[in-house]
PDB file of N, CA and C in Angstrom:
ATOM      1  N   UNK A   1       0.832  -1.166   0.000  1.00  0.00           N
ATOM      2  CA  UNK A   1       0.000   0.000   0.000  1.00  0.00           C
ATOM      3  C   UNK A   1       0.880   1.234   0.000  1.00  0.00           C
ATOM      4  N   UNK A   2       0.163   2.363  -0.201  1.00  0.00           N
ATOM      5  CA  UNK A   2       1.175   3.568  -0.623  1.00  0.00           C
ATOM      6  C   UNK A   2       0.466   4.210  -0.039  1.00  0.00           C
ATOM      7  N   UNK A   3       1.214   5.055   1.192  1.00  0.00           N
ATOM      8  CA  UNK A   3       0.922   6.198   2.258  1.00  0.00           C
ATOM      9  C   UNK A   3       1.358   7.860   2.326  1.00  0.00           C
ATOM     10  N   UNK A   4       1.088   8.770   2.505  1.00  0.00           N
ATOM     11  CA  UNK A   4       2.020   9.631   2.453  1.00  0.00           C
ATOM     12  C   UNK A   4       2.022   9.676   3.714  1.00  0.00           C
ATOM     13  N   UNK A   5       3.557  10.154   4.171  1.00  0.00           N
ATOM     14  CA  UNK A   5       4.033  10.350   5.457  1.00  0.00           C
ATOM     15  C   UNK A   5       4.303  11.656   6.011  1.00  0.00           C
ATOM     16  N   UNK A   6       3.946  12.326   6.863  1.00  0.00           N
ATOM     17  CA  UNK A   6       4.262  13.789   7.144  1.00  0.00           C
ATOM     18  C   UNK A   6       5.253  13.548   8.739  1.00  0.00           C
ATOM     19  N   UNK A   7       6.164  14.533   8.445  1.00  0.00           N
ATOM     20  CA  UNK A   7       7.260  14.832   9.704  1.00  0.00           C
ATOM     21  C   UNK A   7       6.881  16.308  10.184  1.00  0.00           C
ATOM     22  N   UNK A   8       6.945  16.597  11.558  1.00  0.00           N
ATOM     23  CA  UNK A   8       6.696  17.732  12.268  1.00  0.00           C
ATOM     24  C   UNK A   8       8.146  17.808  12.965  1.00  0.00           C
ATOM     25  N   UNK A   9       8.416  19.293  13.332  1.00  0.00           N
ATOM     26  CA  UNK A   9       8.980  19.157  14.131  1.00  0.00           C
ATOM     27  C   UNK A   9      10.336  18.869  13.807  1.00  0.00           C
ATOM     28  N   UNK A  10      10.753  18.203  15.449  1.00  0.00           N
ATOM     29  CA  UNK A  10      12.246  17.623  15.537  1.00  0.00           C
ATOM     30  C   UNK A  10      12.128  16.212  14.806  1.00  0.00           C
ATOM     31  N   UNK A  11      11.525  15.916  14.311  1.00  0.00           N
ATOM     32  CA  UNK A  11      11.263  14.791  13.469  1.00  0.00           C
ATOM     33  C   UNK A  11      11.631  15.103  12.006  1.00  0.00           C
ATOM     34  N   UNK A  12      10.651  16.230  11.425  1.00  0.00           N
ATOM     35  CA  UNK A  12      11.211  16.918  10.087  1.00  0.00           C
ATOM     36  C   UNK A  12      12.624  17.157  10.288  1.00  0.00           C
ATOM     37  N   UNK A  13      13.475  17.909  11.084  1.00  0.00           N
ATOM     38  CA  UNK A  13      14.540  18.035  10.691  1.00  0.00           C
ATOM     39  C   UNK A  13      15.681  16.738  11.364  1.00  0.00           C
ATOM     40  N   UNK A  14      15.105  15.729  11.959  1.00  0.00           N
ATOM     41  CA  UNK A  14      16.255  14.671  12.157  1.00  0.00           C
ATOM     42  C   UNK A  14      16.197  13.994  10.229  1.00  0.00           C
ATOM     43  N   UNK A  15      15.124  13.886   9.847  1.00  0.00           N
ATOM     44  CA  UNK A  15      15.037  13.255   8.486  1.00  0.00           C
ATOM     45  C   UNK A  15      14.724  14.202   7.425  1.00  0.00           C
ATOM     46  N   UNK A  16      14.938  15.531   7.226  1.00  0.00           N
ATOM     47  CA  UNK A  16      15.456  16.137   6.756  1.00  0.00           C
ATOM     48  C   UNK A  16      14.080  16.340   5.237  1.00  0.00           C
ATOM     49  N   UNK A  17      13.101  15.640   5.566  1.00  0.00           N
ATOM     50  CA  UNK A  17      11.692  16.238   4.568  1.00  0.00           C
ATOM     51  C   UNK A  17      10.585  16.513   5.490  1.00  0.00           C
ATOM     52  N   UNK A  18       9.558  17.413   5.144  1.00  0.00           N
ATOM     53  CA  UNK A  18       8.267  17.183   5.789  1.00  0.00           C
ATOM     54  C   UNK A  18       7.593  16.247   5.292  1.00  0.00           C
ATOM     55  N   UNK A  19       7.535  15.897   3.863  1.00  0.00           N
ATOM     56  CA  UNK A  19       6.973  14.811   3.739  1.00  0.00           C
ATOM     57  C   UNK A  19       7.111  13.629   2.244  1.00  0.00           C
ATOM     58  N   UNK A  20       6.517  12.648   2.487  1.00  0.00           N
ATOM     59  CA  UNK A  20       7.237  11.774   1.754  1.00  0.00           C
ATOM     60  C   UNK A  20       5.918  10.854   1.323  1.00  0.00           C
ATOM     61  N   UNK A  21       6.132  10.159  -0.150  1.00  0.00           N
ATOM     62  CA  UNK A  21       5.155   8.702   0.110  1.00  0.00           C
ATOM     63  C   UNK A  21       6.051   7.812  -0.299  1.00  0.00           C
ATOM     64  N   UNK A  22       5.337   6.555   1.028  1.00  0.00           N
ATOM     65  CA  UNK A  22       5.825   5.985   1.057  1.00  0.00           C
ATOM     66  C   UNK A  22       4.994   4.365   0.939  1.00  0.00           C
ATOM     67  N   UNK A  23       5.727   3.319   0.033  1.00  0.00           N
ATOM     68  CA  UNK A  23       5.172   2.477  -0.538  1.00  0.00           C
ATOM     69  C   UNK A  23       5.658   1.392   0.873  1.00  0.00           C
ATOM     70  N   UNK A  24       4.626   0.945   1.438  1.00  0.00           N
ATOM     71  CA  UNK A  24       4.362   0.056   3.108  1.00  0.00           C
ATOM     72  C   UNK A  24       4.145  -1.313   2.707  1.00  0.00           C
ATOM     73  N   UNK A  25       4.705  -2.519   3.259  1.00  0.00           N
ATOM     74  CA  UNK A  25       4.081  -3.557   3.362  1.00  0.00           C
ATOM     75  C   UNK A  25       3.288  -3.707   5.009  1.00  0.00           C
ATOM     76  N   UNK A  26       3.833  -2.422   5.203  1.00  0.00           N
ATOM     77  CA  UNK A  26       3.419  -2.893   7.081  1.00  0.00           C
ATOM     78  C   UNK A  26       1.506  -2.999   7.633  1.00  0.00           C
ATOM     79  N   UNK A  27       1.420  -3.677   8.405  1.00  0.00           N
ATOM     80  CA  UNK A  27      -0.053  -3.750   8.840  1.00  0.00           C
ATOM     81  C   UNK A  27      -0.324  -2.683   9.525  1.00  0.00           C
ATOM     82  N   UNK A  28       0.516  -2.236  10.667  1.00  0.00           N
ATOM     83  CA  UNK A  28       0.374  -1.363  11.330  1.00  0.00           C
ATOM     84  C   UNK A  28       1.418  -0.387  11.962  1.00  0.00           C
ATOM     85  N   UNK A  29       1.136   1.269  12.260  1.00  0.00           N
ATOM     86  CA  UNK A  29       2.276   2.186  12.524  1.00  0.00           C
ATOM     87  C   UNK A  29       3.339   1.673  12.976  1.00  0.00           C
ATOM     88  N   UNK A  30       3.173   1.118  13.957  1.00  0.00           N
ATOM     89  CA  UNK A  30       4.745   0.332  14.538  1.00  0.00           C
ATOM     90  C   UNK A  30       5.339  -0.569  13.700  1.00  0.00           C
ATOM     91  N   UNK A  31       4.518  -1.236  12.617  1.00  0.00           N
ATOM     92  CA  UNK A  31       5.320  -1.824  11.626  1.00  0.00           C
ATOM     93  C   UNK A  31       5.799  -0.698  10.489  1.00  0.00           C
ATOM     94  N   UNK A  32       4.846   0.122  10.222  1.00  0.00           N
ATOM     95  CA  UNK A  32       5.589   1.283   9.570  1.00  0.00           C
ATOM     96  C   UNK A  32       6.896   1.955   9.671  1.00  0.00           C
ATOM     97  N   UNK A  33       6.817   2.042  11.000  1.00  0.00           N
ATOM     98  CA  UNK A  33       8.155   2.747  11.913  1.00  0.00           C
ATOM     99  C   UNK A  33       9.126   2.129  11.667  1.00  0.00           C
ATOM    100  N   UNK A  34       8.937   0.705  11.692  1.00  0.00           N
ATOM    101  CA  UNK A  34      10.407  -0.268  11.503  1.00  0.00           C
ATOM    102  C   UNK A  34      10.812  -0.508  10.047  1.00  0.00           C
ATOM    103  N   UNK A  35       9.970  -0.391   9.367  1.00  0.00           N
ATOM    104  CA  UNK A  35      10.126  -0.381   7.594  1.00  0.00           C
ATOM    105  C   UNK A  35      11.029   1.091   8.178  1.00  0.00           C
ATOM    106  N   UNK A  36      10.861   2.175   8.439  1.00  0.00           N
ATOM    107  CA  UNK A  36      11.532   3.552   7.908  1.00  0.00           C
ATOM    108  C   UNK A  36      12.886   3.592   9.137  1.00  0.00           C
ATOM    109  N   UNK A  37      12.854   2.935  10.316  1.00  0.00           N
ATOM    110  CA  UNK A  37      14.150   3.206  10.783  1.00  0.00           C
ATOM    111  C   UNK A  37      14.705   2.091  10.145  1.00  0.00           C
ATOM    112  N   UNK A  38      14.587   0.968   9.337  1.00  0.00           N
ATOM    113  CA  UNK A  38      15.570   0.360   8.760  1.00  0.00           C
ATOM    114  C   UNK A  38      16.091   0.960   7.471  1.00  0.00           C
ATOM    115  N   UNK A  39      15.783   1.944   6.939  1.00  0.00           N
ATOM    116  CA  UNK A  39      15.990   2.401   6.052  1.00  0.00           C
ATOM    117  C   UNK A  39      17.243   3.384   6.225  1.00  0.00           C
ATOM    118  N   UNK A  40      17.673   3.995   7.043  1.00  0.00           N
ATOM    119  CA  UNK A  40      18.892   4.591   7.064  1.00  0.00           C
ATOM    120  C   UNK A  40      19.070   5.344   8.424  1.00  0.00           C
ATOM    121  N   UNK A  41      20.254   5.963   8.545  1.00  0.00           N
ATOM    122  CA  UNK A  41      20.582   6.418  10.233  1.00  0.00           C
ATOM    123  C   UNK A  41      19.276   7.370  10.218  1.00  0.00           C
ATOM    124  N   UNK A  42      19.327   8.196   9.452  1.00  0.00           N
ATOM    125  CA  UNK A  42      18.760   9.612   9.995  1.00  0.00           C
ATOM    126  C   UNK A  42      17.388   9.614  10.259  1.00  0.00           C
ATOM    127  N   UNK A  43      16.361   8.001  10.012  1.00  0.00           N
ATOM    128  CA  UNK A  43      15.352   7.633  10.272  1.00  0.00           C
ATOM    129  C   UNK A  43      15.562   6.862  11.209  1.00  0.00           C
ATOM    130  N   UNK A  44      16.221   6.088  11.331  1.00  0.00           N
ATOM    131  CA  UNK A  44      16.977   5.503  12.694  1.00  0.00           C
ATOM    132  C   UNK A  44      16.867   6.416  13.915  1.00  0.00           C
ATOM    133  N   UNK A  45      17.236   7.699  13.848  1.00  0.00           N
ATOM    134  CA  UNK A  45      17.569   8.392  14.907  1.00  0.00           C
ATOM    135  C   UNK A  45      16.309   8.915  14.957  1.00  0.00           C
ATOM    136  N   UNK A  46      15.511   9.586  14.232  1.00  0.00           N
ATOM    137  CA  UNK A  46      14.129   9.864  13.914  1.00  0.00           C
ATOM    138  C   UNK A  46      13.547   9.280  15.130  1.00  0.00           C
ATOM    139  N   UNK A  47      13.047   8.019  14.841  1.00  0.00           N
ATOM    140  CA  UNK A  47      12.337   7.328  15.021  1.00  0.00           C
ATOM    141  C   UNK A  47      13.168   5.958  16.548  1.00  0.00           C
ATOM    142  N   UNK A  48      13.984   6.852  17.594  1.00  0.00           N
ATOM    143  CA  UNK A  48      15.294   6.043  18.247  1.00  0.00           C
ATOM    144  C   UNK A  48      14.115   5.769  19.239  1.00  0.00           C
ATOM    145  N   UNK A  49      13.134   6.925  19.608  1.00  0.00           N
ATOM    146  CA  UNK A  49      12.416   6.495  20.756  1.00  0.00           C
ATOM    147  C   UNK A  49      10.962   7.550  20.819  1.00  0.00           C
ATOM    148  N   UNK A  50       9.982   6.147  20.393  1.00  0.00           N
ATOM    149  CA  UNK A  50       8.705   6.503  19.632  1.00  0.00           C
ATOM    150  C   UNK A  50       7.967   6.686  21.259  1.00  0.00           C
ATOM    151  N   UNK A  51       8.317   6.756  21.837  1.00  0.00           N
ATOM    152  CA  UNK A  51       7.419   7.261  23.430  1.00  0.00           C
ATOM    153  C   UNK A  51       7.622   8.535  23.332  1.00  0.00           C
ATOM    154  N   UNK A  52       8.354   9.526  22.604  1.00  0.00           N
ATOM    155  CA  UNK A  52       8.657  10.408  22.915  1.00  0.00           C
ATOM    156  C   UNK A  52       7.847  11.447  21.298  1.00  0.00           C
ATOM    157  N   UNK A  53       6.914  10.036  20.530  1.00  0.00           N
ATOM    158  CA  UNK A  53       6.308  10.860  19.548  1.00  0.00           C
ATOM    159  C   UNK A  53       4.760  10.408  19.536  1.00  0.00           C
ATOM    160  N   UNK A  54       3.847  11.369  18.984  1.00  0.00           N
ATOM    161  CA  UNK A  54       2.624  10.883  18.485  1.00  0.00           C
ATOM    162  C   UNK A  54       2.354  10.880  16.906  1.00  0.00           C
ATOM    163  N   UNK A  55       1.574  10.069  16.822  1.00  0.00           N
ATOM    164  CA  UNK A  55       0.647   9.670  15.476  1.00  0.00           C
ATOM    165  C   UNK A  55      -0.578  10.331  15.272  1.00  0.00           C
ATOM    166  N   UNK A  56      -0.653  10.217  14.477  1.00  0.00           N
ATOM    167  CA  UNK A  56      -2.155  10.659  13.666  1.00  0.00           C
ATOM    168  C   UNK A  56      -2.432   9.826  12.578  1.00  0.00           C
ATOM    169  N   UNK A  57      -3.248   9.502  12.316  1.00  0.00           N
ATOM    170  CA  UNK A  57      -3.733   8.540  10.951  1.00  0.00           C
ATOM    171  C   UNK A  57      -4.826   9.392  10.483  1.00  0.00           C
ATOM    172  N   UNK A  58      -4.767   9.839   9.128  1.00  0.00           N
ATOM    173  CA  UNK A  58      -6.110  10.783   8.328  1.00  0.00           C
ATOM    174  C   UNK A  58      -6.190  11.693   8.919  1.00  0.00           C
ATOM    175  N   UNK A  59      -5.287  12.536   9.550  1.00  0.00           N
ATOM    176  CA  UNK A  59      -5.241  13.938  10.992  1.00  0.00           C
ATOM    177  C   UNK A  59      -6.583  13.298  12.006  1.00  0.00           C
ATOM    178  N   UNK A  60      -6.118  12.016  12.844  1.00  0.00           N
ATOM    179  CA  UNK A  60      -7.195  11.845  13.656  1.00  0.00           C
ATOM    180  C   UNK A  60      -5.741  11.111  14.570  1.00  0.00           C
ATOM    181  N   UNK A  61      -5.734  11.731  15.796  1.00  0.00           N
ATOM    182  CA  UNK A  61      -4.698  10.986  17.113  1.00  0.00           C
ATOM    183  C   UNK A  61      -4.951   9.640  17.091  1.00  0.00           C
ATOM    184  N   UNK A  62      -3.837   8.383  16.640  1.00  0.00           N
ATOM    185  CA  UNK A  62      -4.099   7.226  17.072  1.00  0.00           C
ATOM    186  C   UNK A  62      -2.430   6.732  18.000  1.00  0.00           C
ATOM    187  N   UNK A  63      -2.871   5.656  17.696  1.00  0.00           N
ATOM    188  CA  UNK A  63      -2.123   4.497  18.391  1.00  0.00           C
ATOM    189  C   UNK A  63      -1.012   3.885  17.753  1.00  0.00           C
ATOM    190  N   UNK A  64       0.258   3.597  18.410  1.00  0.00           N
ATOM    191  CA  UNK A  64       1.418   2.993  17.079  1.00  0.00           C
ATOM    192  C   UNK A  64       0.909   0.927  16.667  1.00  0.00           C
ATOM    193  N   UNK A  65       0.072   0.707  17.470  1.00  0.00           N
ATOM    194  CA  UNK A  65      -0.467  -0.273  17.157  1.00  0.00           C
ATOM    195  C   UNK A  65      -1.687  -0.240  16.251  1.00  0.00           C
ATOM    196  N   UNK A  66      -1.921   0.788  15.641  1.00  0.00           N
ATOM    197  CA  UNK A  66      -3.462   1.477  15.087  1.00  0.00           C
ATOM    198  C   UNK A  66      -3.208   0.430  13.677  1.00  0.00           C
ATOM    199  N   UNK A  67      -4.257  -0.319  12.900  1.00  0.00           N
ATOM    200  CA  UNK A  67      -3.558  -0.600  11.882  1.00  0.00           C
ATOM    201  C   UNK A  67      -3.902  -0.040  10.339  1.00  0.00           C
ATOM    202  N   UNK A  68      -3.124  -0.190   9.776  1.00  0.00           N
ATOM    203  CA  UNK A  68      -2.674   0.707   8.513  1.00  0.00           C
ATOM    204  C   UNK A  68      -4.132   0.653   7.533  1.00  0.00           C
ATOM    205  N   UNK A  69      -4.563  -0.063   7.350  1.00  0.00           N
ATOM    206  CA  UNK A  69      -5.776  -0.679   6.295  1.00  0.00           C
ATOM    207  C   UNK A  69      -6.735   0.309   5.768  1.00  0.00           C
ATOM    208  N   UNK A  70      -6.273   1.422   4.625  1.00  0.00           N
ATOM    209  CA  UNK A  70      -7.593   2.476   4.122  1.00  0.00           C
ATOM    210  C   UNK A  70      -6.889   3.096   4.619  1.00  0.00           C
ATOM    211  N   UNK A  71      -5.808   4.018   5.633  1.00  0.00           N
ATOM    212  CA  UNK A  71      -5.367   4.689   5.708  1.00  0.00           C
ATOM    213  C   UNK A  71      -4.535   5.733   4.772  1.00  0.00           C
ATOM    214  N   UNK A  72      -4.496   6.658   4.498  1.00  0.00           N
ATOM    215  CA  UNK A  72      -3.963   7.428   3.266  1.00  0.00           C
ATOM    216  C   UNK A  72      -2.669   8.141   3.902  1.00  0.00           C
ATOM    217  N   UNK A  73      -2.798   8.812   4.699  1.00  0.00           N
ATOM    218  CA  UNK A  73      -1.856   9.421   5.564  1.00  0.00           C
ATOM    219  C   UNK A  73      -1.542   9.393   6.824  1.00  0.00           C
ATOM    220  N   UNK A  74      -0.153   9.233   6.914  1.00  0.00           N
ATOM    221  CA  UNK A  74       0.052   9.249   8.543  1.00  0.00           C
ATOM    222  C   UNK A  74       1.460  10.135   9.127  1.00  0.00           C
ATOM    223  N   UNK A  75       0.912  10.809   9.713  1.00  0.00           N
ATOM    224  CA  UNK A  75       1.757  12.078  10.193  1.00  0.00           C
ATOM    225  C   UNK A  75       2.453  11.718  11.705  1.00  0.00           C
ATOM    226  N   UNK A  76       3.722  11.914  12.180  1.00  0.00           N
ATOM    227  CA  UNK A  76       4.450  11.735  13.360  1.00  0.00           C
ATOM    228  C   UNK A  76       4.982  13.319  13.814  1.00  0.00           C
ATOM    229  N   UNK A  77       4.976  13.386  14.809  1.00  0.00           N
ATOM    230  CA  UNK A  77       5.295  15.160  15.541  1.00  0.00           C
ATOM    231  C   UNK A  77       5.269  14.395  17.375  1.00  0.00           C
ATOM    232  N   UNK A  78       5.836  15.385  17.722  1.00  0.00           N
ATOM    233  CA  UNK A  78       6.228  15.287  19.287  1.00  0.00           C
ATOM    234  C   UNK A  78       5.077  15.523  20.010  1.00  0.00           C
ATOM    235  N   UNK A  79       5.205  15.367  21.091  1.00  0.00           N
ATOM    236  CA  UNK A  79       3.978  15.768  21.941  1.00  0.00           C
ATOM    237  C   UNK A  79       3.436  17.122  21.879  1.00  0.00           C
ATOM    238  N   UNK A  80       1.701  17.905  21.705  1.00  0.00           N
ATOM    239  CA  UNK A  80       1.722  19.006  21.700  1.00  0.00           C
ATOM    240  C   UNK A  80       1.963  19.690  22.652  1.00  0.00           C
ATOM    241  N   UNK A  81       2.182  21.045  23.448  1.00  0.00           N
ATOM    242  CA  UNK A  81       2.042  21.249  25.074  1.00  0.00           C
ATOM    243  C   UNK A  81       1.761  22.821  24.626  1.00  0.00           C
ATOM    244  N   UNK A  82       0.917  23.298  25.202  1.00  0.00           N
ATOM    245  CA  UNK A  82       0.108  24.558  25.284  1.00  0.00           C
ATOM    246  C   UNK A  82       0.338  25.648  26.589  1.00  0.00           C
ATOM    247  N   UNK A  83       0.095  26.536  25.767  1.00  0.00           N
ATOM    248  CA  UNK A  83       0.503  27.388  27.366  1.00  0.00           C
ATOM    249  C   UNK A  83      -0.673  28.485  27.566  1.00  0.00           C
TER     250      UNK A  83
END
């Protein structure tokens, strides 16, 4: 399946696009994640420690276990915090 991927953040600039598509065999985000940190350091480092990011699937907050199926887009960014 073919996704587009959006980077926010300290995420956009560890991997150096906001956004990308990307052709997935994965079922679900956390399998996504591991398709793209095997892909090279700077997604590697991206993606070193996913507690420290959120998801969205279709701009709706999910889960890294959420699974991929009809999904079109899925966006990763840090936690929001408001003041």
């Amino acid at each position: 399946m073919t996704v587009d991927v959006l980077y926010f953040a300290w995420v956009r600039e560890r991997i150096g696009v906001p956004k990308e598509t990307v052709q997935t065999e994965a079922a679900t985000v956390a399998g996504l994640v591991e398709e793209l940190r095997a892909r090279e350091p700077r997604y590697a480092a991206a993606f070193e420690d996913v507690s420290a990011l959120r998801v969205a699937l279709d701009q709706e907050l999910s889960d890294f276990d959420a699974p991929l199926e009809g999904v079109r887009e899925v966006a990763f960014f840090p936690p929001m915090t408001g003041g």
